[in-house]
N, C-alpha and C. Protein backbone atom coordinates (compact mmCIF):
# COMPACT_ATOMS: atom_id res chain seq x y z
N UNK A 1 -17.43 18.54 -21.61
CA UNK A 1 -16.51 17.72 -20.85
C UNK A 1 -17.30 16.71 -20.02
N UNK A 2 -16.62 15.70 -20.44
CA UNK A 2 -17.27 14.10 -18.99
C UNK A 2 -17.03 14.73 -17.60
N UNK A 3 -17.82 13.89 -16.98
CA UNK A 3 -17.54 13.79 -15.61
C UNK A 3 -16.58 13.31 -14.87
N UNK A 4 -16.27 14.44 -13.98
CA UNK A 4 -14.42 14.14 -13.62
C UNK A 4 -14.80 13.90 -11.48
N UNK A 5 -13.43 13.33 -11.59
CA UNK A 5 -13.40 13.01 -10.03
C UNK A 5 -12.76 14.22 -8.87
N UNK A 6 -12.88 14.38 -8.22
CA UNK A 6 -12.69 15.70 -7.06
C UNK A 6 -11.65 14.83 -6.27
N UNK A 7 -10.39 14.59 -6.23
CA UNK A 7 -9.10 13.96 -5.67
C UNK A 7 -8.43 15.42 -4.70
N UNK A 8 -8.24 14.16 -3.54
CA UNK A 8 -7.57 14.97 -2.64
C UNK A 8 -6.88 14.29 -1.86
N UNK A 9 -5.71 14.64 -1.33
CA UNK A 9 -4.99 13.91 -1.02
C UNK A 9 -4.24 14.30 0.69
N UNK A 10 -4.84 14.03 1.57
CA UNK A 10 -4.93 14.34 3.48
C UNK A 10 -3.75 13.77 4.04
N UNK A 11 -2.71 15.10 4.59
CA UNK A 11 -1.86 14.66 5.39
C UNK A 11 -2.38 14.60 6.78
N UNK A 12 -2.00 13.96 8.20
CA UNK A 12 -2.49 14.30 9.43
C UNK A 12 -2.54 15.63 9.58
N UNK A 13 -1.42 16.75 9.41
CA UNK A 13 -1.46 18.24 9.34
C UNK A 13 -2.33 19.39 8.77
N UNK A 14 -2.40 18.33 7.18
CA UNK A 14 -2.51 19.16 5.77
C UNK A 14 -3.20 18.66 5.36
N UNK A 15 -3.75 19.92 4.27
CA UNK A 15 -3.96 18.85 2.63
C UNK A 15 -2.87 18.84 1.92
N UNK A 16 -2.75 18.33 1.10
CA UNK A 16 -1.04 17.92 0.21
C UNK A 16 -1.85 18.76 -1.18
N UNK A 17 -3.17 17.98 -1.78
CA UNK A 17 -3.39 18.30 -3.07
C UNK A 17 -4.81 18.02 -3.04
N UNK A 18 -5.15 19.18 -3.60
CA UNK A 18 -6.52 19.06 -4.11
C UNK A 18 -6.79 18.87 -5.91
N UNK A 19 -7.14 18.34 -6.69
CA UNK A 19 -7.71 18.43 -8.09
C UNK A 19 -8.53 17.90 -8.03
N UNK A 20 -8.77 17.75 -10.22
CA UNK A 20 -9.86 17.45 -10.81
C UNK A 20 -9.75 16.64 -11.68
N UNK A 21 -9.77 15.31 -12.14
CA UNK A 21 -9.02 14.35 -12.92
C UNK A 21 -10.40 13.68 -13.42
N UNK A 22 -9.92 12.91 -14.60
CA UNK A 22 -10.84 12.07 -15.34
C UNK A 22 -10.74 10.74 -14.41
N UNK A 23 -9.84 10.27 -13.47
CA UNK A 23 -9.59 9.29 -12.91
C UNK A 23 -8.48 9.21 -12.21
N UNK A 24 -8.53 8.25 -11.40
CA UNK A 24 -7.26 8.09 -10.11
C UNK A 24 -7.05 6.51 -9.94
N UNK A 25 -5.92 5.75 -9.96
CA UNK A 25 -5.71 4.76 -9.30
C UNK A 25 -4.81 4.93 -7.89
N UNK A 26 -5.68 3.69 -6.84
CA UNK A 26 -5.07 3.85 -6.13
C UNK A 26 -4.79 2.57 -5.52
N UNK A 27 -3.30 2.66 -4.74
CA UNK A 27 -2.77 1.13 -3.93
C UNK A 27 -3.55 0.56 -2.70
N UNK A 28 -4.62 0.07 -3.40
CA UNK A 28 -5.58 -0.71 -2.19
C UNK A 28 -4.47 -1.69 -1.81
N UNK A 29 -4.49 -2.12 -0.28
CA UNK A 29 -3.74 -3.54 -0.15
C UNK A 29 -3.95 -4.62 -1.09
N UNK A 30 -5.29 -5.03 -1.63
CA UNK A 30 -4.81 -6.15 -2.41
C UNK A 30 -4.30 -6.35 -4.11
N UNK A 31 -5.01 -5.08 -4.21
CA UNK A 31 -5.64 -4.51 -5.99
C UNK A 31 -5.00 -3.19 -5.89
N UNK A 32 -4.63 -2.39 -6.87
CA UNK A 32 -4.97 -1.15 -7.45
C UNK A 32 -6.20 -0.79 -7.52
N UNK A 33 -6.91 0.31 -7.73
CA UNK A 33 -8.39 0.03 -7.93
C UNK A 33 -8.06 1.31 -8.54
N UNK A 34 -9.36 1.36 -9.51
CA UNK A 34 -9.41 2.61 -11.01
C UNK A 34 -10.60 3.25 -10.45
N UNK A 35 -10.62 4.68 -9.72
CA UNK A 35 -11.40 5.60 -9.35
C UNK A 35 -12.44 5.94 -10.45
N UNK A 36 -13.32 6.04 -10.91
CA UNK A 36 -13.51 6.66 -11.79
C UNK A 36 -15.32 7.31 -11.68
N UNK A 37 -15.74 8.10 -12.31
CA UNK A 37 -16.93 9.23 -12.03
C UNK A 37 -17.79 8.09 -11.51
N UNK A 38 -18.58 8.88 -11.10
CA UNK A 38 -20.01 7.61 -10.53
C UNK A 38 -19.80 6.44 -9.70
N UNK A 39 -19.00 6.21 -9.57
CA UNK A 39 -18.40 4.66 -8.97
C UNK A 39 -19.16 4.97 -7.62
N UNK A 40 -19.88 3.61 -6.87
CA UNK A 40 -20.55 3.29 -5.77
C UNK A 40 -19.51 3.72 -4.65
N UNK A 41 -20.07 4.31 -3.74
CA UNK A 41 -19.30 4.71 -2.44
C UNK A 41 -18.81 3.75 -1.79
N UNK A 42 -17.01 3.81 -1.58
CA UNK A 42 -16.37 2.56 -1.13
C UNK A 42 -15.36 3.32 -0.17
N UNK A 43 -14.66 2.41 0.55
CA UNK A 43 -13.62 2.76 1.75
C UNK A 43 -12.62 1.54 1.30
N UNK A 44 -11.57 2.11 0.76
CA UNK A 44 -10.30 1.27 0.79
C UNK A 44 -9.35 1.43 1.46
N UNK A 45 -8.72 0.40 2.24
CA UNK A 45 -7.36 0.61 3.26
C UNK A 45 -6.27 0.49 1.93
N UNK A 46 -5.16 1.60 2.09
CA UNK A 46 -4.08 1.48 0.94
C UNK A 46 -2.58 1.14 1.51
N UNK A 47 -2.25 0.63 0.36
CA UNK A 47 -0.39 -0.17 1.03
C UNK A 47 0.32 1.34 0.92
N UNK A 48 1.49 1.00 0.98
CA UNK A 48 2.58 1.31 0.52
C UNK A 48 2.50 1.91 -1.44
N UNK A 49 2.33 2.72 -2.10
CA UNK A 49 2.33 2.58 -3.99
C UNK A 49 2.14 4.16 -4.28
N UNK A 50 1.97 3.47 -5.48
CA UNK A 50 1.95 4.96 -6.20
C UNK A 50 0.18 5.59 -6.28
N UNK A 51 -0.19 6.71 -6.64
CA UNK A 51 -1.13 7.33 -6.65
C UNK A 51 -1.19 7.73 -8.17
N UNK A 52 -2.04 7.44 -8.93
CA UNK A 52 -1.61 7.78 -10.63
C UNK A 52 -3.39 8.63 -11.01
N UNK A 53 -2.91 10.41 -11.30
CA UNK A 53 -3.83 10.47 -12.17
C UNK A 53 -3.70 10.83 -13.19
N UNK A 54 -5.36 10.64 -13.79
CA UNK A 54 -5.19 10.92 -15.30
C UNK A 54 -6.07 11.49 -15.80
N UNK A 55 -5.82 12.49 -17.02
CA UNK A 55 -6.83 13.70 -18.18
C UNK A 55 -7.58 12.87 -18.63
N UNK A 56 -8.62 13.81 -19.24
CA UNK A 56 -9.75 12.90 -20.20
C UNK A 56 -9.15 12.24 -21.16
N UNK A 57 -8.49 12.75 -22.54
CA UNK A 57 -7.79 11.82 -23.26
C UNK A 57 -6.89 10.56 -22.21
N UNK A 58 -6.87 10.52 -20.80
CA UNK A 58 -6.56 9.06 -20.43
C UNK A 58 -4.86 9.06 -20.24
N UNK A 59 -4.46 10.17 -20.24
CA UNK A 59 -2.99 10.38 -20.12
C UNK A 59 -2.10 10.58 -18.98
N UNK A 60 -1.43 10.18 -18.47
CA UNK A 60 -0.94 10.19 -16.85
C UNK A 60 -1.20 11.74 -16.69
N UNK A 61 -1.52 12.37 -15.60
CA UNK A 61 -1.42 13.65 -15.65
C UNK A 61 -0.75 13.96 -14.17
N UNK A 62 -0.39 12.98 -13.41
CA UNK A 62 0.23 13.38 -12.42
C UNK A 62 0.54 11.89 -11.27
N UNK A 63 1.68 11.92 -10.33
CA UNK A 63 1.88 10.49 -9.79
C UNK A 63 2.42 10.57 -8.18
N UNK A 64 1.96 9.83 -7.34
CA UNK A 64 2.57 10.41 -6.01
C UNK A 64 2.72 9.10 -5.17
N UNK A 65 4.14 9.09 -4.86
CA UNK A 65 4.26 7.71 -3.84
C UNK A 65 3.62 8.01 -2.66
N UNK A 66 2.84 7.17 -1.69
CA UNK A 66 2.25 7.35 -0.48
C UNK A 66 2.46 6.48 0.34
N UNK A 67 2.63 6.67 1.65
CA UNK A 67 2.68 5.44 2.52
C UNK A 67 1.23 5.27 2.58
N UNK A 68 1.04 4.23 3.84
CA UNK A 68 -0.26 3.47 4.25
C UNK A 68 -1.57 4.43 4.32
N UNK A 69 -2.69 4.30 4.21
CA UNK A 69 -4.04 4.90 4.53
C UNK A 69 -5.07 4.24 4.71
N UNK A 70 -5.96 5.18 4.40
CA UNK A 70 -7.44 5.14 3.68
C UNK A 70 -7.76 5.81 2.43
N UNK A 71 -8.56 5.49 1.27
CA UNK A 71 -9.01 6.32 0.43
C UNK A 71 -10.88 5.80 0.63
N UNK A 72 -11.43 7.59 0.71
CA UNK A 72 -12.81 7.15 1.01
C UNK A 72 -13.45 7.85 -0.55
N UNK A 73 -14.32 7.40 -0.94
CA UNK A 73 -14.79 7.44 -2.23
C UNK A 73 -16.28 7.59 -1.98
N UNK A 74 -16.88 8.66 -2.70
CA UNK A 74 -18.27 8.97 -2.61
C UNK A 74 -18.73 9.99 -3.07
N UNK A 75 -19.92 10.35 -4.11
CA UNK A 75 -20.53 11.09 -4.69
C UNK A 75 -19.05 12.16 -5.82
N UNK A 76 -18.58 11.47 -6.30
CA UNK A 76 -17.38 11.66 -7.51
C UNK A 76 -16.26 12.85 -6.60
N UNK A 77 -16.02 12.16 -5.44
CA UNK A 77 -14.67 12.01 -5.12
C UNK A 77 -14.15 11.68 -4.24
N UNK A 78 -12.64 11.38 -4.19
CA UNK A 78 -11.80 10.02 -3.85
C UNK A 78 -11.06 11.34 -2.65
N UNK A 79 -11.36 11.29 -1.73
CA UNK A 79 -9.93 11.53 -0.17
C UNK A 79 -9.26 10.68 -0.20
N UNK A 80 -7.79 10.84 -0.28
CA UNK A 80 -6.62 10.26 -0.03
C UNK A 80 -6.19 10.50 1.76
N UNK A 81 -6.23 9.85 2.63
CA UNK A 81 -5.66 9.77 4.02
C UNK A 81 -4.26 9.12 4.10
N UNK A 82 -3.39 9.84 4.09
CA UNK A 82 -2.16 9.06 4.58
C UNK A 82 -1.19 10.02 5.19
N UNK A 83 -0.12 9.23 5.90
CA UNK A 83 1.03 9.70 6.67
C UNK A 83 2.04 10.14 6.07
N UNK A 84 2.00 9.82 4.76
CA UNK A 84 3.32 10.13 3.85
C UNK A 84 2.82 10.43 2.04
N UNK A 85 3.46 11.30 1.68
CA UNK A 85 3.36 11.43 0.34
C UNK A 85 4.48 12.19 -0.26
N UNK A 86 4.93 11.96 -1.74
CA UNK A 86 6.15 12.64 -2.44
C UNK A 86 5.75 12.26 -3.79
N UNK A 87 5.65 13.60 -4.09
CA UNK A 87 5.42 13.34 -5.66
C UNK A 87 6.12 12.54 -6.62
N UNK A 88 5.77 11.91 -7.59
CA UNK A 88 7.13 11.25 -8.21
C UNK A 88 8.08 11.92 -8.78
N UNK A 89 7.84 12.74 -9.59
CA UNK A 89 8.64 13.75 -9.84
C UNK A 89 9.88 14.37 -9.59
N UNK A 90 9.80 14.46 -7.78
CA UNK A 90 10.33 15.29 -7.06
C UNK A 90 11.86 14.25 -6.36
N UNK A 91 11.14 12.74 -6.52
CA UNK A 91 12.23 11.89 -6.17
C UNK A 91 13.20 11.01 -7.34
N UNK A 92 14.69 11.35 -7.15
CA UNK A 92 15.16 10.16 -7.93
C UNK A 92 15.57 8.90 -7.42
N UNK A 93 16.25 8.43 -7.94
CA UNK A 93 16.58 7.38 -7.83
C UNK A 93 18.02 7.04 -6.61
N UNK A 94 18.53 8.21 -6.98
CA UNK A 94 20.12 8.72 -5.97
C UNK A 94 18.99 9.41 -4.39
N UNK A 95 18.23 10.39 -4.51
CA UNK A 95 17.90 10.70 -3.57
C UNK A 95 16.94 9.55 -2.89
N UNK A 96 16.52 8.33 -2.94
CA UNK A 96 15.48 7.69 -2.82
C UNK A 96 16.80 6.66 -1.65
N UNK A 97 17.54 6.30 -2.67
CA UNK A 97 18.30 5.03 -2.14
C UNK A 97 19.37 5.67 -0.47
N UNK A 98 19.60 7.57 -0.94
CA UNK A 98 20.25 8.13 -0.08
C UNK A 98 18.88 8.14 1.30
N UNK A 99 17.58 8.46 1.11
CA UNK A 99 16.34 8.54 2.57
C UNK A 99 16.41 6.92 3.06
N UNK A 100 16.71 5.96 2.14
CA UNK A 100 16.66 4.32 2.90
C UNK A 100 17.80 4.27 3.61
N UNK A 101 19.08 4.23 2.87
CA UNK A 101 20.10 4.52 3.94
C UNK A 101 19.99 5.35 5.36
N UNK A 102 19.16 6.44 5.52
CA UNK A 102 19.04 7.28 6.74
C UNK A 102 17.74 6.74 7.15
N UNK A 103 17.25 6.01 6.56
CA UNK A 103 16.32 5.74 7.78
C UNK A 103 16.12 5.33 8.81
N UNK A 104 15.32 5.43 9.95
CA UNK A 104 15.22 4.88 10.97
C UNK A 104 14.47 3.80 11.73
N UNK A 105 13.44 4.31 11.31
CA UNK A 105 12.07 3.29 10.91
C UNK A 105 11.73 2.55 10.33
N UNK A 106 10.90 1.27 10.57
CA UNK A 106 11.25 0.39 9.78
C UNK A 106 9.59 0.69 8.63
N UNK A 107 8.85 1.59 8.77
CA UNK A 107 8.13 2.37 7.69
C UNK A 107 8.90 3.15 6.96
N UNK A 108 9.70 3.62 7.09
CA UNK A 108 10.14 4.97 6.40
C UNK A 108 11.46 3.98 5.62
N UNK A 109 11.84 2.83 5.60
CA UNK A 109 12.39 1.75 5.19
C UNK A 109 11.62 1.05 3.88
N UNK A 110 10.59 1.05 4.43
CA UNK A 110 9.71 0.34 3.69
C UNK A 110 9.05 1.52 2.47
N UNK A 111 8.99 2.75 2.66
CA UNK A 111 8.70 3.40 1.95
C UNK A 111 9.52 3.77 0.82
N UNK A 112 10.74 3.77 1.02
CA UNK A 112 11.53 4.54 0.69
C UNK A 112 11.79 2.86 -0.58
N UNK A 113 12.09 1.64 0.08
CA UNK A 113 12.28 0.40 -0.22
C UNK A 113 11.11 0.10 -1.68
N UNK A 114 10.12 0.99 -1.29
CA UNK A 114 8.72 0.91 -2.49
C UNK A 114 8.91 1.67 -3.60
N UNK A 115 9.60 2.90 -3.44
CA UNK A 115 10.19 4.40 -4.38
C UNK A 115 11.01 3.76 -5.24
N UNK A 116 12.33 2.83 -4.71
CA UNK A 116 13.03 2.85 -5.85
C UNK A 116 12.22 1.20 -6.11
N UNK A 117 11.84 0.48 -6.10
CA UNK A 117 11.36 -0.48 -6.40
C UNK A 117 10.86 0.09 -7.31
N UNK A 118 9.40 0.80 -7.54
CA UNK A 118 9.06 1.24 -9.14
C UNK A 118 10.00 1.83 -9.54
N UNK A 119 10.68 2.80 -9.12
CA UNK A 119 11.87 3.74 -10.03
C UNK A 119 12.78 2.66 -11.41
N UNK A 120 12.49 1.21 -10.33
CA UNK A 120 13.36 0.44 -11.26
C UNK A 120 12.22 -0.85 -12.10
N UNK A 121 11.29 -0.54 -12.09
CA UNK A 121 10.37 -0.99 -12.76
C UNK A 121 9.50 -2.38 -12.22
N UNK A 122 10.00 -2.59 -10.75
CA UNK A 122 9.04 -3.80 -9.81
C UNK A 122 8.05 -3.19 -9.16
N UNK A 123 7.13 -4.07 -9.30
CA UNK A 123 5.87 -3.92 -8.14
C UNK A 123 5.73 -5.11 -7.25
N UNK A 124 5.21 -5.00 -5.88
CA UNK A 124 5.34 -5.80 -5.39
C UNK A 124 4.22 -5.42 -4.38
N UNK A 125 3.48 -6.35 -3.63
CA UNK A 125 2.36 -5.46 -2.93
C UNK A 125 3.32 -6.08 -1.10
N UNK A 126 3.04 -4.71 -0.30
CA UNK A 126 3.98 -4.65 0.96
C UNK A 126 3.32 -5.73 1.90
N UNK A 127 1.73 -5.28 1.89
CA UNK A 127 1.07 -6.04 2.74
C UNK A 127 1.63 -5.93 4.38
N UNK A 128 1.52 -4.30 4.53
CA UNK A 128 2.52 -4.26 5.68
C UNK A 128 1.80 -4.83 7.32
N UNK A 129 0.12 -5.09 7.28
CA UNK A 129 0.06 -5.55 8.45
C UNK A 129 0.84 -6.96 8.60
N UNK A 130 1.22 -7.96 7.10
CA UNK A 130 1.77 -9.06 7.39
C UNK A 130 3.21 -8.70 7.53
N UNK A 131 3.40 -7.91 7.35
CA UNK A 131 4.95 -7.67 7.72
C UNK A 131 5.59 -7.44 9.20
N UNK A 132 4.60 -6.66 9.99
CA UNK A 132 4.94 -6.25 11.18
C UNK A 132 4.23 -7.33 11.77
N UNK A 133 3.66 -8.60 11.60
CA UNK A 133 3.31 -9.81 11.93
C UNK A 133 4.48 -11.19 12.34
N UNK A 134 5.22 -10.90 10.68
CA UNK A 134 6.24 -11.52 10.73
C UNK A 134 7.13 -12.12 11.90
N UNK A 135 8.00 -11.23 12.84
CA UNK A 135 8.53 -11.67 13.42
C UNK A 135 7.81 -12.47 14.52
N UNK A 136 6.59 -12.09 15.02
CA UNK A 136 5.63 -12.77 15.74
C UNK A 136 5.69 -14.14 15.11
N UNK A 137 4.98 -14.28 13.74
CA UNK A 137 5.17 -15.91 13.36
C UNK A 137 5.99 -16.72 13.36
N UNK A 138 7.11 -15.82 13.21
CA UNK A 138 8.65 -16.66 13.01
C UNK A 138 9.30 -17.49 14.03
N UNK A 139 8.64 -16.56 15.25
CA UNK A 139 9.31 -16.95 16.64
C UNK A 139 8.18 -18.08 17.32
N UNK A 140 6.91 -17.81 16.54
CA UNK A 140 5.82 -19.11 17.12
C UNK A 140 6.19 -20.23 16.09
N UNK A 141 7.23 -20.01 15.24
CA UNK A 141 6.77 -21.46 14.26
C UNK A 141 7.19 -22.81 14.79
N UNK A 142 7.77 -22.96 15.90
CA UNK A 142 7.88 -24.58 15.92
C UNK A 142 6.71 -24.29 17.29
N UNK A 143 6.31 -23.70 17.53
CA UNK A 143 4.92 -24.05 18.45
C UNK A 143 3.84 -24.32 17.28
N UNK A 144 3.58 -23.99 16.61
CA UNK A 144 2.44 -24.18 15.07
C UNK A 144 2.96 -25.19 14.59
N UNK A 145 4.29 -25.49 14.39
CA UNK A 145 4.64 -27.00 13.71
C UNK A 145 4.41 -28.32 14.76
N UNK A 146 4.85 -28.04 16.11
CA UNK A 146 4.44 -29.21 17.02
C UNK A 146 2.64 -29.07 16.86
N UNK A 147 2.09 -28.29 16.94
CA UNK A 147 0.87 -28.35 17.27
C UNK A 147 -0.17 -28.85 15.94
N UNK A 148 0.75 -28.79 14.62
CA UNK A 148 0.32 -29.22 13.47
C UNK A 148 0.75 -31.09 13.35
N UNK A 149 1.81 -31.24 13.71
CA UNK A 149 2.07 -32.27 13.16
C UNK A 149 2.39 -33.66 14.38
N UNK A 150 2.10 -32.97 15.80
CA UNK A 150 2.27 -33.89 16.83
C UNK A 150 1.72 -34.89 16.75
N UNK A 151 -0.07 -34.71 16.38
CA UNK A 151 -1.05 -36.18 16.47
C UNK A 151 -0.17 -37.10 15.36
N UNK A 152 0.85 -36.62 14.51
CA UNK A 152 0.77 -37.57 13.56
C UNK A 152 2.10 -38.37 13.85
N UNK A 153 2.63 -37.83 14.79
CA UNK A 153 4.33 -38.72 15.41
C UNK A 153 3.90 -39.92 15.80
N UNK A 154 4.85 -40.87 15.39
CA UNK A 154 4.98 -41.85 16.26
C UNK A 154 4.54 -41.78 17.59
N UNK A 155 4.77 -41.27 18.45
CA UNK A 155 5.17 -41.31 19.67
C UNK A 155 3.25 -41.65 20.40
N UNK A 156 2.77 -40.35 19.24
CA UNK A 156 1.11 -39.83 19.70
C UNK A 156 0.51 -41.38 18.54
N UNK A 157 0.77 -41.72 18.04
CA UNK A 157 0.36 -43.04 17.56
C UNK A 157 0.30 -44.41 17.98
N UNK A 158 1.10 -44.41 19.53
CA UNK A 158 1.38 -45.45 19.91
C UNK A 158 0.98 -45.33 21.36
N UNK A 159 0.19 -44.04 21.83
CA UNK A 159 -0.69 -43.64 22.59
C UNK A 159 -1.73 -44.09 22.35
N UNK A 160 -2.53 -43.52 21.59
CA UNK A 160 -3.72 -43.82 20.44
C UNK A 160 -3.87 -45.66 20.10
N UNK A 161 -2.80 -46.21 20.37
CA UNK A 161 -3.47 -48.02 20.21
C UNK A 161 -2.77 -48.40 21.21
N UNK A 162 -2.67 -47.42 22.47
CA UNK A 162 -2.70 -48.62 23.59
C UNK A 162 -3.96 -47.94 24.44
C-alpha cells in the first residue's frame, strides 16, 4: 500500500474524526487544495465547504460540510480546526433548508446557506471575512466615492486654475 494521509478533524470540545485516506480536499478560502502524502508543511485558513476524502483507487470515501478554520498540514497529516462540522450524509436537503429557517446567526445562516447550495449542485466561495466587512463598506461608500472622484468635479477644477 502507498502512502496515506493521517486526517483529523478538531472540534473546540472534541475530535469529530480521526482516519487514514489516500487524500483529502479541503475549502481553503481561495482554492480547494488536494492534501496528499508528502506534501510540504502548510497552514490553510478554510471557508465555509465541504471536506472530501478519498481510497487509494481515488474514490470518494467519505464528505463533511464544515464551517470556518484552520487546516495544519505536516509530516503526512492534515488537522482539521473548526467550529462546525456534519457529515454529508447525515444532512438532507428538507433538514438543511428546515436549520436556515431556525437560524439565528448570521454563521449558522451562512452555513446552513453552503449545505444546500452543494446539495443542489452550486459552489460558490463565502469569503466570509468579506462578508462581515460588507456592511462596513456599504455604509462608507459615498465617503470612498467623494474621496475618489472629488479632485475630478468641476467645482475642485476651478479651484485648481484660479
Amino acid at each position: 500500500m502507498g502512502k496515506e494521509v493521517n486526517v483529523s478533524i478538531v472540534l473546540p470540545a472534541r475530535t469529530y474524526l480521526q482516519e487514514t485516506v489516500a487524500s483529502v480536499i479541503v475549502p481553503a478560502i481561495r482554492a480547494d487544495i488536494d492534501i496528499l502524502p508528502d506534501r510540504a508543511p502548510s497552514i490553510f485558513a478554510l471557508d465555509f465547504g465541504l471536506v472530501k476524502l478519498f481510497n487509494q483507487n481515488g474514490t470518494l470515501k467519505d464528505s463533511y460540510f464544515i464551517q470556518p478554520g484552520m487546516a495544519e498540514v505536516a509530516n503526512n497529516e492534515c488537522k482539521i480546526m473548526t467550529q462546525g462540522v456534519i457529515s454529508a450524509k447525515e444532512v438532507s436537503v428538507y433538514d438543511a433548508k428546515k436549520k436556515l429557517a431556525e437560524a439565528e446567526s448570521e454563521q449558522m445562516k451562512l452555513f446552513y446557506q453552503m449545505v444546500l447550495d452543494y446539495q443542489r449542485g452550486t459552489r460558490r466561495r463565502y469569503l466570509r471575512t468579506l462578508q462581515l466587512y460588507n456592511k462596513k463598506l456599504k455604509s462608507k461608500k459615498n465617503v470612498l466615492k467623494n474621496f475618489i472622484f472629488r479632485p475630478f468635479t468641476k467645482k475642485s477644477d476651478d479651484k485648481i486654475n484660479h
